[in-house]
PDB file of N, CA and C in Angstrom:
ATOM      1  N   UNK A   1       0.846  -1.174   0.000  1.00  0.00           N
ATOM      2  CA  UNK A   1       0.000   0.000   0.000  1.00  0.00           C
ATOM      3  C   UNK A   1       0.898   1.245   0.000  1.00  0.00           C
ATOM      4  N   UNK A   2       0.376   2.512  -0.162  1.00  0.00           N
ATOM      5  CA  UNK A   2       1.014   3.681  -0.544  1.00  0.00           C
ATOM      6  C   UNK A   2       0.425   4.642   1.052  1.00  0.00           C
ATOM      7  N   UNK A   3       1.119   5.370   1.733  1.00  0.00           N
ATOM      8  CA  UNK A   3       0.995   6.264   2.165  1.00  0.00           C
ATOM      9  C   UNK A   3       0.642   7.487   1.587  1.00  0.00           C
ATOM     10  N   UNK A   4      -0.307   8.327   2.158  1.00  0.00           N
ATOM     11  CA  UNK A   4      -0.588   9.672   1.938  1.00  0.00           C
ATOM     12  C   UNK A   4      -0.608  10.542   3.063  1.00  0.00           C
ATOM     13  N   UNK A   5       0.482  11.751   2.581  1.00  0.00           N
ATOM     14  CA  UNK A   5       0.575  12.621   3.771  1.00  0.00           C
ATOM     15  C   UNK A   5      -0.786  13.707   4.079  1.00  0.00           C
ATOM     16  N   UNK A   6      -0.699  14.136   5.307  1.00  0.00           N
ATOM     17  CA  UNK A   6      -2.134  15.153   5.159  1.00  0.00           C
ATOM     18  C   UNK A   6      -1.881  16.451   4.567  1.00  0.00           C
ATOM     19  N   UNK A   7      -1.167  16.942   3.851  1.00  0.00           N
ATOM     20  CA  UNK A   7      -0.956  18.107   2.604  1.00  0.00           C
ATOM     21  C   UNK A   7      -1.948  17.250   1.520  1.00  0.00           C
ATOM     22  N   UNK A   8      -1.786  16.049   1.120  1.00  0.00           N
ATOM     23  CA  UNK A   8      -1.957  15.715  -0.212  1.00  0.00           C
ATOM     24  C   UNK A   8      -3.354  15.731   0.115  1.00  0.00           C
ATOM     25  N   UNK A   9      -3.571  14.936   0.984  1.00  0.00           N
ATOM     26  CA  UNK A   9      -5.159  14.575   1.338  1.00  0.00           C
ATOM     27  C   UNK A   9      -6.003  16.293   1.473  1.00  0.00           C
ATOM     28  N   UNK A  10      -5.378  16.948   1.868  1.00  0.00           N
ATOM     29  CA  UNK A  10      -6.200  18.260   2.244  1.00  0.00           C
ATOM     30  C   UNK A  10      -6.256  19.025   0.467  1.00  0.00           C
ATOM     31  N   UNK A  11      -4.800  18.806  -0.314  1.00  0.00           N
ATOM     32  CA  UNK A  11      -5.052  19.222  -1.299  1.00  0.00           C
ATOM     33  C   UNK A  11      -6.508  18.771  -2.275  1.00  0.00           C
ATOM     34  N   UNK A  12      -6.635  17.543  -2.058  1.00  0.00           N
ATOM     35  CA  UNK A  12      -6.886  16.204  -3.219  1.00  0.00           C
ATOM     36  C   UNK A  12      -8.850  16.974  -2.581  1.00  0.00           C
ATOM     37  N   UNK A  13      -8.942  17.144  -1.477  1.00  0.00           N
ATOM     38  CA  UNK A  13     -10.290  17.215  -0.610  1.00  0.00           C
ATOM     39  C   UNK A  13     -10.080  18.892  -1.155  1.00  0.00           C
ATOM     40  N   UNK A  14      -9.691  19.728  -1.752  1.00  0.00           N
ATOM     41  CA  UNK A  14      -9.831  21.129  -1.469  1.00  0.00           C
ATOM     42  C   UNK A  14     -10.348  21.363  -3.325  1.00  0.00           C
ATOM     43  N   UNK A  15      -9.245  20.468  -3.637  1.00  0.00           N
ATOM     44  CA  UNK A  15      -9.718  20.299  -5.351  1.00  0.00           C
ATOM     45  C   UNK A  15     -11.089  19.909  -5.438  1.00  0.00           C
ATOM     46  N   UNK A  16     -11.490  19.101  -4.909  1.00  0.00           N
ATOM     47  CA  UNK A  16     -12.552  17.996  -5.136  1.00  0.00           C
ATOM     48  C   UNK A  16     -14.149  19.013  -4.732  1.00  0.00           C
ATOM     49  N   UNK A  17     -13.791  19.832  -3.615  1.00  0.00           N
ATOM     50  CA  UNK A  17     -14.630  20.949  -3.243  1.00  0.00           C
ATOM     51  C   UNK A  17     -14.770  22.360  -4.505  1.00  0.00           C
ATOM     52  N   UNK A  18     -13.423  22.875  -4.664  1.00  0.00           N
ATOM     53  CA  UNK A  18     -13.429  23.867  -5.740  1.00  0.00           C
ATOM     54  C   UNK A  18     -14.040  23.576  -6.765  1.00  0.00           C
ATOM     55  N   UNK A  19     -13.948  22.230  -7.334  1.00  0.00           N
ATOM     56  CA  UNK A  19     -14.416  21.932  -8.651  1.00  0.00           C
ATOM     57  C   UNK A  19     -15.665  21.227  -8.457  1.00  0.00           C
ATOM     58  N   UNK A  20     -15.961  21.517  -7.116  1.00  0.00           N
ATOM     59  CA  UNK A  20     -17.725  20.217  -7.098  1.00  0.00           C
ATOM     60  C   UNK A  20     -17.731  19.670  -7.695  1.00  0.00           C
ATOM     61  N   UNK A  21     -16.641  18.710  -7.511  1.00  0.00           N
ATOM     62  CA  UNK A  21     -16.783  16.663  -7.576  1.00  0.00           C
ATOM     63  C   UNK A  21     -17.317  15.681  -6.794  1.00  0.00           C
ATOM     64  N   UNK A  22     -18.809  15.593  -6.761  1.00  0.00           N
ATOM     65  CA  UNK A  22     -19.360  15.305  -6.240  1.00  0.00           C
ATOM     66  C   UNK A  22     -18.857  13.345  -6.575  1.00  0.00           C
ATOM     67  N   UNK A  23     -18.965  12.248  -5.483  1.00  0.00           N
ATOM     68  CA  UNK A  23     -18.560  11.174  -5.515  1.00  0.00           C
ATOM     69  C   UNK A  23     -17.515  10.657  -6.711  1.00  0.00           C
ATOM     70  N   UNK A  24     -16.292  11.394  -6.503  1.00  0.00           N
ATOM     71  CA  UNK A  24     -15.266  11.482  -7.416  1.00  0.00           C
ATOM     72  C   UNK A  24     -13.838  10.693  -6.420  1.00  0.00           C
ATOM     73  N   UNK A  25     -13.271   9.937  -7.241  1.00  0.00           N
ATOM     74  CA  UNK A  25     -11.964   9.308  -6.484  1.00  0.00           C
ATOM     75  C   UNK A  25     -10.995   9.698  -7.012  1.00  0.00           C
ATOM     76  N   UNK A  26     -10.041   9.942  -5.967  1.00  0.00           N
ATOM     77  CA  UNK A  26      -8.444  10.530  -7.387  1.00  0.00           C
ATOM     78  C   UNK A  26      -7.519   9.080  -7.469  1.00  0.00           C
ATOM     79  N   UNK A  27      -7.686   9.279  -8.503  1.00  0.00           N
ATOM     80  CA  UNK A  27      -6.858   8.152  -9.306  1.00  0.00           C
ATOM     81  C   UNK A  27      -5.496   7.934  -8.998  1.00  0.00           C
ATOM     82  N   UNK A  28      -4.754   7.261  -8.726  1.00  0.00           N
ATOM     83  CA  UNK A  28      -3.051   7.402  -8.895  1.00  0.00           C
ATOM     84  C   UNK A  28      -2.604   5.811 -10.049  1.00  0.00           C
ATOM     85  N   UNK A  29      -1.946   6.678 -10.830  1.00  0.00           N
ATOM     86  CA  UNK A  29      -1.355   5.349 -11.817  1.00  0.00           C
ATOM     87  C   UNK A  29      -0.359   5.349 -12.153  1.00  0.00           C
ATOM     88  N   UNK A  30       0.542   4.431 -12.895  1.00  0.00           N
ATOM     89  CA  UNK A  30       1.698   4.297 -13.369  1.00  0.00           C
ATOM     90  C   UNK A  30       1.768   3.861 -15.035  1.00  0.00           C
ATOM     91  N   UNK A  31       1.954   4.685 -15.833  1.00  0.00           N
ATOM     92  CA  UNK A  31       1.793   4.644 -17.499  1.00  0.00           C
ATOM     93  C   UNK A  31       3.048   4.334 -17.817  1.00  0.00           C
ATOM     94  N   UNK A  32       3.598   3.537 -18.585  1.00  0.00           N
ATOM     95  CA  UNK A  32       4.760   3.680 -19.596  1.00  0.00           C
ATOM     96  C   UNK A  32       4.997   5.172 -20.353  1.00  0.00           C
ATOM     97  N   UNK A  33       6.405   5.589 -20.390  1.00  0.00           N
ATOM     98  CA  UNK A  33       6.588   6.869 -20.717  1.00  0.00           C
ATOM     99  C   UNK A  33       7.212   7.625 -19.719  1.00  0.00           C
ATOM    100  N   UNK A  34       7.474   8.842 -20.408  1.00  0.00           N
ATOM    101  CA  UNK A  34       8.512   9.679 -19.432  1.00  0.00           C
ATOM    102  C   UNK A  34       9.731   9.444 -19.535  1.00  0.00           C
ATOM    103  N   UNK A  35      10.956  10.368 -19.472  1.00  0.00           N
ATOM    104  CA  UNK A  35      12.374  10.251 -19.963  1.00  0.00           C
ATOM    105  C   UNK A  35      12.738   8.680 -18.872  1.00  0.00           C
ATOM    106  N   UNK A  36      12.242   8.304 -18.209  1.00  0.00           N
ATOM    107  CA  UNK A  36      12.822   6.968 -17.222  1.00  0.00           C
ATOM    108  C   UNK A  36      12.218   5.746 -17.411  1.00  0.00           C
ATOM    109  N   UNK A  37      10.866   6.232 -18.342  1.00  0.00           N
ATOM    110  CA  UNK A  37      10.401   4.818 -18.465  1.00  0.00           C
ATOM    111  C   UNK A  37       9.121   4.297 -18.023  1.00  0.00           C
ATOM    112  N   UNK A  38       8.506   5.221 -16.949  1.00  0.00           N
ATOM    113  CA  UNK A  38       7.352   5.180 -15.803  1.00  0.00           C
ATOM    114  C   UNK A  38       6.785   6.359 -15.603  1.00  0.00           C
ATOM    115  N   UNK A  39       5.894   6.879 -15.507  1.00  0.00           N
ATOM    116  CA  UNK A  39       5.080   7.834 -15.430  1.00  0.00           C
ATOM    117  C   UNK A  39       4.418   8.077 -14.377  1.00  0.00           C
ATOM    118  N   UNK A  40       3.836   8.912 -13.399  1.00  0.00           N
ATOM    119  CA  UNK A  40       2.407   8.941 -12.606  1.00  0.00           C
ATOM    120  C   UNK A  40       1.623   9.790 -13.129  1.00  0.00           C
ATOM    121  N   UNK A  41       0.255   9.412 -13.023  1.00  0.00           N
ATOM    122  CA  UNK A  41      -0.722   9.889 -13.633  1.00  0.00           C
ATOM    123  C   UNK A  41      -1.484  10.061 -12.231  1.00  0.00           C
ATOM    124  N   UNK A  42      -2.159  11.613 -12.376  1.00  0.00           N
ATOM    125  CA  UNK A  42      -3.364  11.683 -11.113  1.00  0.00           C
ATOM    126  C   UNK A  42      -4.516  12.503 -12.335  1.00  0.00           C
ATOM    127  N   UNK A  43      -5.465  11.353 -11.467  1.00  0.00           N
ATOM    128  CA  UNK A  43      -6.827  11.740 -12.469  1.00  0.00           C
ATOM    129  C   UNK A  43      -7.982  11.616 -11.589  1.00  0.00           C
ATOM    130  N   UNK A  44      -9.270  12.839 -11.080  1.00  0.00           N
ATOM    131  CA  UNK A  44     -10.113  12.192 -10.801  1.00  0.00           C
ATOM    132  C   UNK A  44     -10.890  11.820 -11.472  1.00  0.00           C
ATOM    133  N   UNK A  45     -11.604  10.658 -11.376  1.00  0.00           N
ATOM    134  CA  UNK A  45     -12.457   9.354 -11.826  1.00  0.00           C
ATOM    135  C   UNK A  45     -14.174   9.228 -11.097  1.00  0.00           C
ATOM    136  N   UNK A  46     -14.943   8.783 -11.488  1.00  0.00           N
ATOM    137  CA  UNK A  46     -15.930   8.688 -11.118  1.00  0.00           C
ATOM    138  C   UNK A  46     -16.327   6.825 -10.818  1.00  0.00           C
ATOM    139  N   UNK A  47     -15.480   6.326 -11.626  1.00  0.00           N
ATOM    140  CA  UNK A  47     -15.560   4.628 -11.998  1.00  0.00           C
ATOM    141  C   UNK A  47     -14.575   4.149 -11.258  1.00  0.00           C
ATOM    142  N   UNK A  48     -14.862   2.880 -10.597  1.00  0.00           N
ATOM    143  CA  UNK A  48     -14.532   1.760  -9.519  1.00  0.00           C
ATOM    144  C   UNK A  48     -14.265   0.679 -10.660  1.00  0.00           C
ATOM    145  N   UNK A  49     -13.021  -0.010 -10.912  1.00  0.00           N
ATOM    146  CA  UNK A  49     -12.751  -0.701 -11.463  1.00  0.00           C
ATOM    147  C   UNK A  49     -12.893  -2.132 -10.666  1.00  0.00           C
ATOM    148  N   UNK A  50     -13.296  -3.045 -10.801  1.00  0.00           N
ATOM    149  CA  UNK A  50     -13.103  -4.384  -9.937  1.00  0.00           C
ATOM    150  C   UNK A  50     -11.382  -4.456  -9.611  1.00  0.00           C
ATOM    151  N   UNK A  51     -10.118  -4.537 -10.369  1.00  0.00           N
ATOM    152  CA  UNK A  51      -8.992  -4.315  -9.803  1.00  0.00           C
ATOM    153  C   UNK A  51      -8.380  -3.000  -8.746  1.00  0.00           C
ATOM    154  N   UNK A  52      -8.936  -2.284  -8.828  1.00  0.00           N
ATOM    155  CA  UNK A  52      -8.769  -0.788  -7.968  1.00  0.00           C
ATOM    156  C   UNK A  52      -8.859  -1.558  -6.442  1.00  0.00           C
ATOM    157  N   UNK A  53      -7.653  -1.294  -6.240  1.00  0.00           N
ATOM    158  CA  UNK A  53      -7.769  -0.916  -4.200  1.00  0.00           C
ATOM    159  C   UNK A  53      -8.146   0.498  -4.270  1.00  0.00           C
ATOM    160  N   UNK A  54      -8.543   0.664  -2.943  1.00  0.00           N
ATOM    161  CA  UNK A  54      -8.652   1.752  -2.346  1.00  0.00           C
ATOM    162  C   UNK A  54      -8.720   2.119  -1.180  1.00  0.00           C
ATOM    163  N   UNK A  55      -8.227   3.430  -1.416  1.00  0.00           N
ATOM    164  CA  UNK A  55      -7.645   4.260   0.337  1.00  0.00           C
ATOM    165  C   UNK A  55      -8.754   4.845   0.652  1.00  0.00           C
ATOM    166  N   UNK A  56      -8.961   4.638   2.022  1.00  0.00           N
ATOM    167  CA  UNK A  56      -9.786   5.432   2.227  1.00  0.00           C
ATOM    168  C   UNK A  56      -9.726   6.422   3.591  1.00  0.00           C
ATOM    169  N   UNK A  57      -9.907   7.501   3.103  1.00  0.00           N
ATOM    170  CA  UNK A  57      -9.048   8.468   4.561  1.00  0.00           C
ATOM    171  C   UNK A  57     -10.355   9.460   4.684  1.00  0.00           C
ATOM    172  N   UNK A  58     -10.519   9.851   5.847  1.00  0.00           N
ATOM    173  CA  UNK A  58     -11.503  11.028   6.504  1.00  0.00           C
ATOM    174  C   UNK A  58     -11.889  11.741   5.620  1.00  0.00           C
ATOM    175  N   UNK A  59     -11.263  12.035   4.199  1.00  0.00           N
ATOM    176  CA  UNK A  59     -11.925  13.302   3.284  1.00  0.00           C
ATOM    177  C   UNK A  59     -12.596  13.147   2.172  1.00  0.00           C
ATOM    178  N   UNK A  60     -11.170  11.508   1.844  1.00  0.00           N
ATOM    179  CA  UNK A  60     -11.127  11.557   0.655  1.00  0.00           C
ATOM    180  C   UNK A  60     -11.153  10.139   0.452  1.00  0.00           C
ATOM    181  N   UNK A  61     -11.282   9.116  -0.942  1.00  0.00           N
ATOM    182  CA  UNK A  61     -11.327   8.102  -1.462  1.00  0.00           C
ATOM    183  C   UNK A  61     -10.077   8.383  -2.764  1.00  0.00           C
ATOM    184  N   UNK A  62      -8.866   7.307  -2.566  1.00  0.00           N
ATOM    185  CA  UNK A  62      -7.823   7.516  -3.298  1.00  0.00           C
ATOM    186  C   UNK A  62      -8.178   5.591  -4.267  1.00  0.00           C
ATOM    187  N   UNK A  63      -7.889   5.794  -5.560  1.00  0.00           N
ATOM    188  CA  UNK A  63      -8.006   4.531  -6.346  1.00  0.00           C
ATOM    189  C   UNK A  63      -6.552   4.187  -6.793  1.00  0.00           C
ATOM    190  N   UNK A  64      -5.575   2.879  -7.002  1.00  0.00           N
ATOM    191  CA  UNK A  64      -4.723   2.314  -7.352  1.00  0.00           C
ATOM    192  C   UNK A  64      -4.615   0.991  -8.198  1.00  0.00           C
ATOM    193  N   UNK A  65      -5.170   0.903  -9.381  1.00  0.00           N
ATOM    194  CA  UNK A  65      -5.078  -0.062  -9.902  1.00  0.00           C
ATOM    195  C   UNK A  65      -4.039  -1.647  -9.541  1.00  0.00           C
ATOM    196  N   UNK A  66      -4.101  -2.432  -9.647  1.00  0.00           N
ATOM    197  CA  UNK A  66      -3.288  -3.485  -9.255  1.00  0.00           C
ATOM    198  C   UNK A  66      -2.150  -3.301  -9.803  1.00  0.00           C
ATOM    199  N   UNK A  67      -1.612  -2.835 -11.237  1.00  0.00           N
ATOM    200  CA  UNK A  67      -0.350  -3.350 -11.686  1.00  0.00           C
ATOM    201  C   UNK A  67       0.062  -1.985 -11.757  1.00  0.00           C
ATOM    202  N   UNK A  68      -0.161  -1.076 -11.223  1.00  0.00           N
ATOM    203  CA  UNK A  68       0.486  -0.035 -11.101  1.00  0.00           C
ATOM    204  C   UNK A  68       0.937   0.411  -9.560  1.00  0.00           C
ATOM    205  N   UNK A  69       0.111  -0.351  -8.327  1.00  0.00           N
ATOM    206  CA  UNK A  69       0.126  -0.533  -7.205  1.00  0.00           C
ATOM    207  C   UNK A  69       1.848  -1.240  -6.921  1.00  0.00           C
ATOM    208  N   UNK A  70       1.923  -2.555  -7.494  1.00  0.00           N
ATOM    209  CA  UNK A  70       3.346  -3.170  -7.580  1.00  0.00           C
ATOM    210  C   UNK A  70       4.302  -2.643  -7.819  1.00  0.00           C
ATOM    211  N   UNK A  71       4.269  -1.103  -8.699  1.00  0.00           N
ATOM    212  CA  UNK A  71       5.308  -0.113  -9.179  1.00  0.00           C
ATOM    213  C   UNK A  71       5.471   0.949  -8.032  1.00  0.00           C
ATOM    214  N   UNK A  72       4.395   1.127  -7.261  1.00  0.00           N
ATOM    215  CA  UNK A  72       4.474   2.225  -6.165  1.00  0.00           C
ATOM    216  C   UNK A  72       4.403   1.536  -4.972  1.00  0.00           C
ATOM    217  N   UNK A  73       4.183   0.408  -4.664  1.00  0.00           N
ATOM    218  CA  UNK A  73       4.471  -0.132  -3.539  1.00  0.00           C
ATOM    219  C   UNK A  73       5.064   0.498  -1.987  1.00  0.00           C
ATOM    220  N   UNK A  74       4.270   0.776  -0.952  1.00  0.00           N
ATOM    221  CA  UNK A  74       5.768   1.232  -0.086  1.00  0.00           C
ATOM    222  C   UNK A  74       5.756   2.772  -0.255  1.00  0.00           C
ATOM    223  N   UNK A  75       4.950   3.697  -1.487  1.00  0.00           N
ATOM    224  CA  UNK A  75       5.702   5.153  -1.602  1.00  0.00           C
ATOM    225  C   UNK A  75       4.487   6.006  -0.821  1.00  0.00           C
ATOM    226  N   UNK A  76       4.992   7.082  -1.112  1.00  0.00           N
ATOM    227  CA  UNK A  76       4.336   7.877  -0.086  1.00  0.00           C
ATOM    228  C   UNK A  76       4.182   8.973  -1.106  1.00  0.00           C
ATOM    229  N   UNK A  77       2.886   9.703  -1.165  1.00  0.00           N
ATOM    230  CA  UNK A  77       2.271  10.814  -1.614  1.00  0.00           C
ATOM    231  C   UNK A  77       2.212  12.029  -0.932  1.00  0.00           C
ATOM    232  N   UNK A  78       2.917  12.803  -1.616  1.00  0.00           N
ATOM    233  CA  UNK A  78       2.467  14.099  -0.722  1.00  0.00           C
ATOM    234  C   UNK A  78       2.339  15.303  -1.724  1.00  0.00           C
ATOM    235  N   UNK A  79       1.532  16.554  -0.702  1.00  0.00           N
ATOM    236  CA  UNK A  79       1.717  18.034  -2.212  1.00  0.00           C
ATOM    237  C   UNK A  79       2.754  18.648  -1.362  1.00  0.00           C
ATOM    238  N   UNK A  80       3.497  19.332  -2.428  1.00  0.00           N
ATOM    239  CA  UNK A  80       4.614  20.313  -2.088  1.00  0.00           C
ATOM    240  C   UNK A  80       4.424  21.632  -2.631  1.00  0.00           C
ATOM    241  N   UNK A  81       4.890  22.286  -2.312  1.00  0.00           N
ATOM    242  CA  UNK A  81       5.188  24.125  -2.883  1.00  0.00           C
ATOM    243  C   UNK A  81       7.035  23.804  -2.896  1.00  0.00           C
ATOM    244  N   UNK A  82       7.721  24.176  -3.812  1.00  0.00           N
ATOM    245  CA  UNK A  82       8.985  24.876  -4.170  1.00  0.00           C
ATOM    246  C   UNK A  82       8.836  25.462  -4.937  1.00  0.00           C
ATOM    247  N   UNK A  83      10.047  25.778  -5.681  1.00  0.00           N
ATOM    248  CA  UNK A  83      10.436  26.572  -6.724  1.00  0.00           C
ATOM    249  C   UNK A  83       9.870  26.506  -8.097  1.00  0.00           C
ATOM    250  N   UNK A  84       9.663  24.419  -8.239  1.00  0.00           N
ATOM    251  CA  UNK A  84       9.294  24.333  -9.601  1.00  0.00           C
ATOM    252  C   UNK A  84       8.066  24.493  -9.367  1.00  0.00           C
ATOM    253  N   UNK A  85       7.193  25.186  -8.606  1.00  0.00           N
ATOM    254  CA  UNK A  85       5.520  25.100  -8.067  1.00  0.00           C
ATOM    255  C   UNK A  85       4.704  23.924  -7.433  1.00  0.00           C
ATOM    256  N   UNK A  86       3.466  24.245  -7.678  1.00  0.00           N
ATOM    257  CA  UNK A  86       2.832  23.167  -6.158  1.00  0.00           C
ATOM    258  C   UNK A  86       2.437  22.148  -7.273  1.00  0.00           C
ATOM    259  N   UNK A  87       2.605  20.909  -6.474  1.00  0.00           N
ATOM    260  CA  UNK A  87       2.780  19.784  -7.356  1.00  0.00           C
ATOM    261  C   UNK A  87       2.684  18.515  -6.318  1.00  0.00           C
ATOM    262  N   UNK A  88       1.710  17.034  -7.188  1.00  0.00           N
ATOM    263  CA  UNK A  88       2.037  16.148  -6.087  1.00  0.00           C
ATOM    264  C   UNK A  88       2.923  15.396  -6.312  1.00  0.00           C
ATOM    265  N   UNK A  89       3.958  14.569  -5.329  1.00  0.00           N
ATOM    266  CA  UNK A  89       4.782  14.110  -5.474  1.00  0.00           C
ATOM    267  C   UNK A  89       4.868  12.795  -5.131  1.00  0.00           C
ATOM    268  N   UNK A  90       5.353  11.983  -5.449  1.00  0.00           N
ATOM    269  CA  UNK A  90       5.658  10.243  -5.073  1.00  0.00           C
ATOM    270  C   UNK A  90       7.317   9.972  -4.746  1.00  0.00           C
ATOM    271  N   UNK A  91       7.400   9.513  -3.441  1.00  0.00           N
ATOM    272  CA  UNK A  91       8.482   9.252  -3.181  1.00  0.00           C
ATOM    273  C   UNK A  91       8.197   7.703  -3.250  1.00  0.00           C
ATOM    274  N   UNK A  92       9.121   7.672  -4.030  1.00  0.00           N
ATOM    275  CA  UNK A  92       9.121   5.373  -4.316  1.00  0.00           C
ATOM    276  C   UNK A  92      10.155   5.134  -4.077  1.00  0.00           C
ATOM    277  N   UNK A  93      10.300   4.304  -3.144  1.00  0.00           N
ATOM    278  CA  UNK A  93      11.797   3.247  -2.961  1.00  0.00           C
ATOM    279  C   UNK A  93      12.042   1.804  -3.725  1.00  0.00           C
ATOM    280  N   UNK A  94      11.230   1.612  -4.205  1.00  0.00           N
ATOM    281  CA  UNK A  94      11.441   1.027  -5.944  1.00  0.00           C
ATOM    282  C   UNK A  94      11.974   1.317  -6.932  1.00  0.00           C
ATOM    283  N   UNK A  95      12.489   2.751  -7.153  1.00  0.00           N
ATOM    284  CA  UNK A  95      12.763   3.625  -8.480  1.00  0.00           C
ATOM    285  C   UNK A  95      13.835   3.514  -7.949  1.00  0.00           C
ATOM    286  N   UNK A  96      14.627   2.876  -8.987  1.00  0.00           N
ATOM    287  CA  UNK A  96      16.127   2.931  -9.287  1.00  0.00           C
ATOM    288  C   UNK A  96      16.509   4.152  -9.409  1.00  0.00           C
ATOM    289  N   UNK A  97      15.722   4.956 -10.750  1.00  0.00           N
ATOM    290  CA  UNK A  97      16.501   6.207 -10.946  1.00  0.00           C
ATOM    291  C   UNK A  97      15.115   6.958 -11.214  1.00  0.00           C
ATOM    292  N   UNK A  98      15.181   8.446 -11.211  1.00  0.00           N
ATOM    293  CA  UNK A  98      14.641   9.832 -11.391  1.00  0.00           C
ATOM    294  C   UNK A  98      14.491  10.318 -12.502  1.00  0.00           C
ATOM    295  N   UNK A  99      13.568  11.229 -12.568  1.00  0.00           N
ATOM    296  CA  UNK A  99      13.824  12.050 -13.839  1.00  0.00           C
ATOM    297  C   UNK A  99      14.135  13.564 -12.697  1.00  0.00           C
ATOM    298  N   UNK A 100      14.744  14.570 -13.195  1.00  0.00           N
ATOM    299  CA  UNK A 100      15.262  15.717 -12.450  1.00  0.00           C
ATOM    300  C   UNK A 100      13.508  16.238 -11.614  1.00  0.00           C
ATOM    301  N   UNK A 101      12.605  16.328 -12.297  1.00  0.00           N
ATOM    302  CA  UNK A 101      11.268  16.927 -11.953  1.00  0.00           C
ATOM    303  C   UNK A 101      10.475  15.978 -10.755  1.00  0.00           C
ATOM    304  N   UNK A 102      10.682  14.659 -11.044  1.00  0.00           N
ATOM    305  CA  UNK A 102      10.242  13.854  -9.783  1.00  0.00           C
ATOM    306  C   UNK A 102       8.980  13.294 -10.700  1.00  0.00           C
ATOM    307  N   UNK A 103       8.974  12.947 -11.799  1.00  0.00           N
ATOM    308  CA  UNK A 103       7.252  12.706 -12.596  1.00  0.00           C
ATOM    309  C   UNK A 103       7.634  11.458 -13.138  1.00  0.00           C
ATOM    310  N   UNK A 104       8.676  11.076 -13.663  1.00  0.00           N
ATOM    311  CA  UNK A 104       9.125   9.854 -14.391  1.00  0.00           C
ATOM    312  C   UNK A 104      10.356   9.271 -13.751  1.00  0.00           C
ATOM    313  N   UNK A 105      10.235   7.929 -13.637  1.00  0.00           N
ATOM    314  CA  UNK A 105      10.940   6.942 -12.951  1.00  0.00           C
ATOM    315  C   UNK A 105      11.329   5.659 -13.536  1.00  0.00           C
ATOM    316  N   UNK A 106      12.716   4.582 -13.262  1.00  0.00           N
ATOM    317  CA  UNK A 106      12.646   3.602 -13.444  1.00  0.00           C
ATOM    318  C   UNK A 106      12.833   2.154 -12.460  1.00  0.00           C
ATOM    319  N   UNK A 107      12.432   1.041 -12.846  1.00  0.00           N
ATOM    320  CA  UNK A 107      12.712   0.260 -12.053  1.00  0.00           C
ATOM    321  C   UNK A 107      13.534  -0.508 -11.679  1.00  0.00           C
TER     322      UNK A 107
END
C-alpha cells in the first residue's frame, strides 16, 4: 500500500470541493513513458474498477489499480510548494533512478 501525507489529502479534498466533484476518487497510476520509463498519472475518476484498491481516509477516497500498485508499492504521496511550483509528489523506494522533476521513474 502507498501512504498519503495530510498536505496531499487536504489538497486532493480542497480540489474535489473547488471543482464540485461530487462522488469522485483521485486516481493514482503508473503509465509507460517519461524520460525513465514510468510515469504517474493523477486523475479524478468517477468509476470503480473491480482491480482498484482503495484508500480510504476522513476526506477523501484515493483509487490504485493493481499493476500499477506493484510499481508504487511502499511510496508515499504528498503536495509540495517549491520553486518548480505546487505539485504532487511520489516518493518510491522502488525507483532505481529519477527524472530531475520527480514525474518519471525507473525500475
Amino acid at each position: 500500500m502507498i501512504t498519503i501525507t495530510k498536505n496531499a489529502e487536504e489538497r486532493i479534498s480542497q480540489v474535489l470541493l473547488k471543482k464540485k466533484l461530487k462522488n469522485n476518487y483521485f486516481r493514482i497510476s503508473v503509465d509507460g513513458g517519461g524520460c525513465q520509463g514510468f510515469s504517474y498519472n493523477f486523475v479524478f475518476d468517477t468509476k470503480l474498477n473491480k482491480e482498484d484498491q482503495i484508500i480510504e481516509l476522513s476526506s477523501i477516497k484515493v483509487l490504485i489499480d493493481k499493476t500499477s500498485l506493484k510499481l508504487i508499492d511502499g511510496s508515499k504521496l504528498d503536495f509540495t510548494n517549491d520553486l518548480m511550483g505546487s505539485y504532487f509528489k511520489i516518493e518510491n523506494p522502488q525507483a532505481s533512478s529519477t527524472c530531475g522533476c520527480g514525474t518519471s521513474f525507473s525500475v
